[in-house]
N, C-alpha and C. Protein backbone atom coordinates (compact mmCIF):
# COMPACT_ATOMS: atom_id res chain seq x y z
N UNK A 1 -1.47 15.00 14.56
CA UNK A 1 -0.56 14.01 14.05
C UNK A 1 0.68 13.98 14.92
N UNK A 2 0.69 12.86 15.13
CA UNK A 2 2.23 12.73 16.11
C UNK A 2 3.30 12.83 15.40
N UNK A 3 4.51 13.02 16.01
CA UNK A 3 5.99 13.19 15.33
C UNK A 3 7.09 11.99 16.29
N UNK A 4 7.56 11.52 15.13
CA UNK A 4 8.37 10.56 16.19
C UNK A 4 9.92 11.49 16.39
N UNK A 5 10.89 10.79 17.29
CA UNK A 5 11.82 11.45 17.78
C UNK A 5 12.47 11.71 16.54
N UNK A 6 12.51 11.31 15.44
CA UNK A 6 13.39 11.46 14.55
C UNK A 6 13.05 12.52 13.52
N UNK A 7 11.64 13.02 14.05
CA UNK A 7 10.94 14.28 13.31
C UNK A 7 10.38 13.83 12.10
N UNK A 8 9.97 12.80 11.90
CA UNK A 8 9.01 12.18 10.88
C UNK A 8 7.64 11.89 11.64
N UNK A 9 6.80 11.23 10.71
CA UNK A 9 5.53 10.85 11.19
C UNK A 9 5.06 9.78 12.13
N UNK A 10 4.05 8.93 12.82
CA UNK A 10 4.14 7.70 13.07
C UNK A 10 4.58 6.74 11.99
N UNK A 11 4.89 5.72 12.85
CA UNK A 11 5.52 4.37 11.97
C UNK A 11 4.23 3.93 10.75
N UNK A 12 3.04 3.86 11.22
CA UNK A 12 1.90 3.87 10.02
C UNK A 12 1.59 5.06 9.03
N UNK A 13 2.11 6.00 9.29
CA UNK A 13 1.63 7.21 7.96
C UNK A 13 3.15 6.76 7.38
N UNK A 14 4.58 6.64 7.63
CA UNK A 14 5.49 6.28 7.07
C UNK A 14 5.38 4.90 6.48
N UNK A 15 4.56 4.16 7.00
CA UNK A 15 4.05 3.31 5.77
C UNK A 15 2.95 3.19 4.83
N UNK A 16 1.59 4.08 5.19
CA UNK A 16 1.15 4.78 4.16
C UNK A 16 1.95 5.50 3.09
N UNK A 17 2.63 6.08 3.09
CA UNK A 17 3.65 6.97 2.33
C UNK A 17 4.33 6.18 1.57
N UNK A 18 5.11 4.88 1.84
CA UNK A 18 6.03 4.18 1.18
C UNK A 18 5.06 3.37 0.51
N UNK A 19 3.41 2.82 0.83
CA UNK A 19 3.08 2.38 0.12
C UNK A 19 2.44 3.38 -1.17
N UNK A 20 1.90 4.55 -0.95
CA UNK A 20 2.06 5.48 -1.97
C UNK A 20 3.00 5.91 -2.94
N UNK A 21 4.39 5.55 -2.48
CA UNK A 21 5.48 5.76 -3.36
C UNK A 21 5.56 4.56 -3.83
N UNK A 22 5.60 3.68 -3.70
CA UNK A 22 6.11 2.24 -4.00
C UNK A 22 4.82 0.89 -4.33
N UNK A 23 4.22 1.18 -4.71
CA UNK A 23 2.80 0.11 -3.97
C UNK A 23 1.50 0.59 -5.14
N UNK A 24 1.60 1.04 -6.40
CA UNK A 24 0.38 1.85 -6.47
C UNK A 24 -0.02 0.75 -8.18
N UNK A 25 0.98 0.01 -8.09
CA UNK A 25 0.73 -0.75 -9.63
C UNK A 25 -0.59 -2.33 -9.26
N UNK A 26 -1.65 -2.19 -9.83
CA UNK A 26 -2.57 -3.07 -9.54
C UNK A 26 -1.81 -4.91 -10.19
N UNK A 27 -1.89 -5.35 -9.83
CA UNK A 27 -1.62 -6.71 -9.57
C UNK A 27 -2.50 -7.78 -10.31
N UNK A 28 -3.79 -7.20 -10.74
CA UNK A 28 -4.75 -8.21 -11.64
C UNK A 28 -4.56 -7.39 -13.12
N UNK A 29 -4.64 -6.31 -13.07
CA UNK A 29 -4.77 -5.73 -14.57
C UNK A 29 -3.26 -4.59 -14.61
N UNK A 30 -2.68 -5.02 -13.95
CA UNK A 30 -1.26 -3.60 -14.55
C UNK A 30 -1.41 -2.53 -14.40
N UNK A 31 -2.04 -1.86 -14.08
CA UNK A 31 -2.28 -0.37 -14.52
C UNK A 31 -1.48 0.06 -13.13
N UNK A 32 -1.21 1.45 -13.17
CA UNK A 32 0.11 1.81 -12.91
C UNK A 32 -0.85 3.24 -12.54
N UNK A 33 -0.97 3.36 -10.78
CA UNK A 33 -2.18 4.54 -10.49
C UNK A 33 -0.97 5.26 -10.14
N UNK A 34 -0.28 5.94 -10.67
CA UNK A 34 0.40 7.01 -10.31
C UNK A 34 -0.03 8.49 -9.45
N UNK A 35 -1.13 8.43 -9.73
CA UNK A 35 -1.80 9.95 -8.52
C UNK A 35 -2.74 9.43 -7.77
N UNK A 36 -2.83 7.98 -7.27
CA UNK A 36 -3.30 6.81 -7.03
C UNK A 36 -2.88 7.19 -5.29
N UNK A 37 -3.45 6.64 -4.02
CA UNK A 37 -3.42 6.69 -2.54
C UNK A 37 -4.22 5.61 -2.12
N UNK A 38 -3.21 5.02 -1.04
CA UNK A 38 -3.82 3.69 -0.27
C UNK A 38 -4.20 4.44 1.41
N UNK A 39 -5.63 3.98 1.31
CA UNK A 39 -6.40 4.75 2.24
C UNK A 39 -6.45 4.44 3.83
N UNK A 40 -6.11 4.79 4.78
CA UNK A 40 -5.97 4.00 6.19
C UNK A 40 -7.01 3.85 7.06
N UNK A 41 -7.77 2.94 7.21
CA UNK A 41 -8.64 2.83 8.65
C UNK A 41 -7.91 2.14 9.95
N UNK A 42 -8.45 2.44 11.12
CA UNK A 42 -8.52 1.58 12.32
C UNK A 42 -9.76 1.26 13.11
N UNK A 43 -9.50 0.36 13.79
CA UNK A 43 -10.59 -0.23 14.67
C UNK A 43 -9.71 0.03 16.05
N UNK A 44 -8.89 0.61 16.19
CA UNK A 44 -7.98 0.41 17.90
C UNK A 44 -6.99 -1.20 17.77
N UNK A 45 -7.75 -2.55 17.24
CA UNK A 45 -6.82 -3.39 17.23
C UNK A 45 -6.29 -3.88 15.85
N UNK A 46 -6.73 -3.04 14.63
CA UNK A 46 -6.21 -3.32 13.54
C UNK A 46 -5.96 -2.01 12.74
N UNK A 47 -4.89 -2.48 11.82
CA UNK A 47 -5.14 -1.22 10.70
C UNK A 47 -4.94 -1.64 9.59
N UNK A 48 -5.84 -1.04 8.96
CA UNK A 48 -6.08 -1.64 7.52
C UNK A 48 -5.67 -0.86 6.55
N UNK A 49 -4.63 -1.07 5.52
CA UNK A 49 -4.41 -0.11 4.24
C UNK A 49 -5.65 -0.58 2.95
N UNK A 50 -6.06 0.14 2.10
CA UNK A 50 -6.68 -0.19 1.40
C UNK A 50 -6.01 0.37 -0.15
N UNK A 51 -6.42 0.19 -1.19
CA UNK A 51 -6.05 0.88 -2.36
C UNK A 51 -7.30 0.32 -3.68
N UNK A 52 -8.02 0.71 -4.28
CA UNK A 52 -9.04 0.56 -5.08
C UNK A 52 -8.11 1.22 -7.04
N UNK A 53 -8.42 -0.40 -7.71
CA UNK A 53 -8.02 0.29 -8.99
C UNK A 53 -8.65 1.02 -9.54
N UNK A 54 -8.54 2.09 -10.04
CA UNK A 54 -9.57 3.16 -10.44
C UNK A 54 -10.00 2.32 -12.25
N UNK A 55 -8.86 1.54 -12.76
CA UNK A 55 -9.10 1.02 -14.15
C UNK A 55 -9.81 -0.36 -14.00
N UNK A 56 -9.89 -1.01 -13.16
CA UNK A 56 -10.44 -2.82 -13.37
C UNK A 56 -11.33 -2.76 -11.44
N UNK A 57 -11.27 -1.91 -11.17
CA UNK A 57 -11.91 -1.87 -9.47
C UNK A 57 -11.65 -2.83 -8.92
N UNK A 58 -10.46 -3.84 -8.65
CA UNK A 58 -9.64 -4.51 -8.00
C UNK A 58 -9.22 -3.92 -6.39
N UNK A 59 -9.51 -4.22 -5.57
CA UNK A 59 -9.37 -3.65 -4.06
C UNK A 59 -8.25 -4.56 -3.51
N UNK A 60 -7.12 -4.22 -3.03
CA UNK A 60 -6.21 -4.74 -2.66
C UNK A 60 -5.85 -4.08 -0.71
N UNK A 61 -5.43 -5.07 -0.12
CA UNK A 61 -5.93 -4.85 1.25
C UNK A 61 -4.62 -5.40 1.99
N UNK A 62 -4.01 -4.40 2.91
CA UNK A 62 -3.00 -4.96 3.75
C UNK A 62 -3.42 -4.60 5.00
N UNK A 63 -3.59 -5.43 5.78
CA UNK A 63 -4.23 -5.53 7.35
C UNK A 63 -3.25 -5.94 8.67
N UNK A 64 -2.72 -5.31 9.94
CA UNK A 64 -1.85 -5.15 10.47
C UNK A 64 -2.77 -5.23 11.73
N UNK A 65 -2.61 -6.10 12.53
CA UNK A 65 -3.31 -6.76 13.45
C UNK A 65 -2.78 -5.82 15.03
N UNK A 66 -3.15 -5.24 16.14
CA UNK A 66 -2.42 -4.42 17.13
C UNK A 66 -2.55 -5.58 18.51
N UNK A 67 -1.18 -5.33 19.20
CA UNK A 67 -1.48 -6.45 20.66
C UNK A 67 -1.11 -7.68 20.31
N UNK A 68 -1.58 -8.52 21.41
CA UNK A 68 -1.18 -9.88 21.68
C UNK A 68 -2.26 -11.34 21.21
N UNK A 69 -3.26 -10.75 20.22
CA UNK A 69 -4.53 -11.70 19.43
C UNK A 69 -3.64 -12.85 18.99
C-alpha cells in the first residue's frame, strides 16, 4: 500500500474510507449498514466502488474513469 506525502493512504483508499464513514445508508430501502464496506475493483483504466444492501440487495456503484477516454 502506498503512502502519500502527507502520511495517509492513496487518494482512492481515502475515498474508500470516507465512503465507509459517510456513504453506507441504502437509497431504495433506508437501511442504515453501519458495519457495512464499499468494495474496490480496478481494470488499470477504471475504478469502481461498489456497496451491496445486505437488507433489500440493492447494489449501488460509483465508477471513476483513469486518463484521457
Amino acid at each position: 500500500m502506498s503512502r502519500s506525502r502527507t502520511g495517509g493512504h492513496s487518494p482512492f483508499e481515502r475515498l474508500r474510507t470516507r465512503f465507509d464513514r459517510d456513504d453506507l445508508e441504502c437509497p431504495k430501502c433506508g437501511y442504515d449498514d453501519a458495519d457495512g464496506r464499499w468494495l474496490v475493483e480496478t481494470t488499470g483504466g477504471r475504478i469502481q466502488y461498489r456497496h451491496l444492501c445486505p437488507s433489500c440487495g440493492h447494489v449501488r456503484r460509483r465508477t471513476f474513469r483513469l486518463g484521457g477516454e
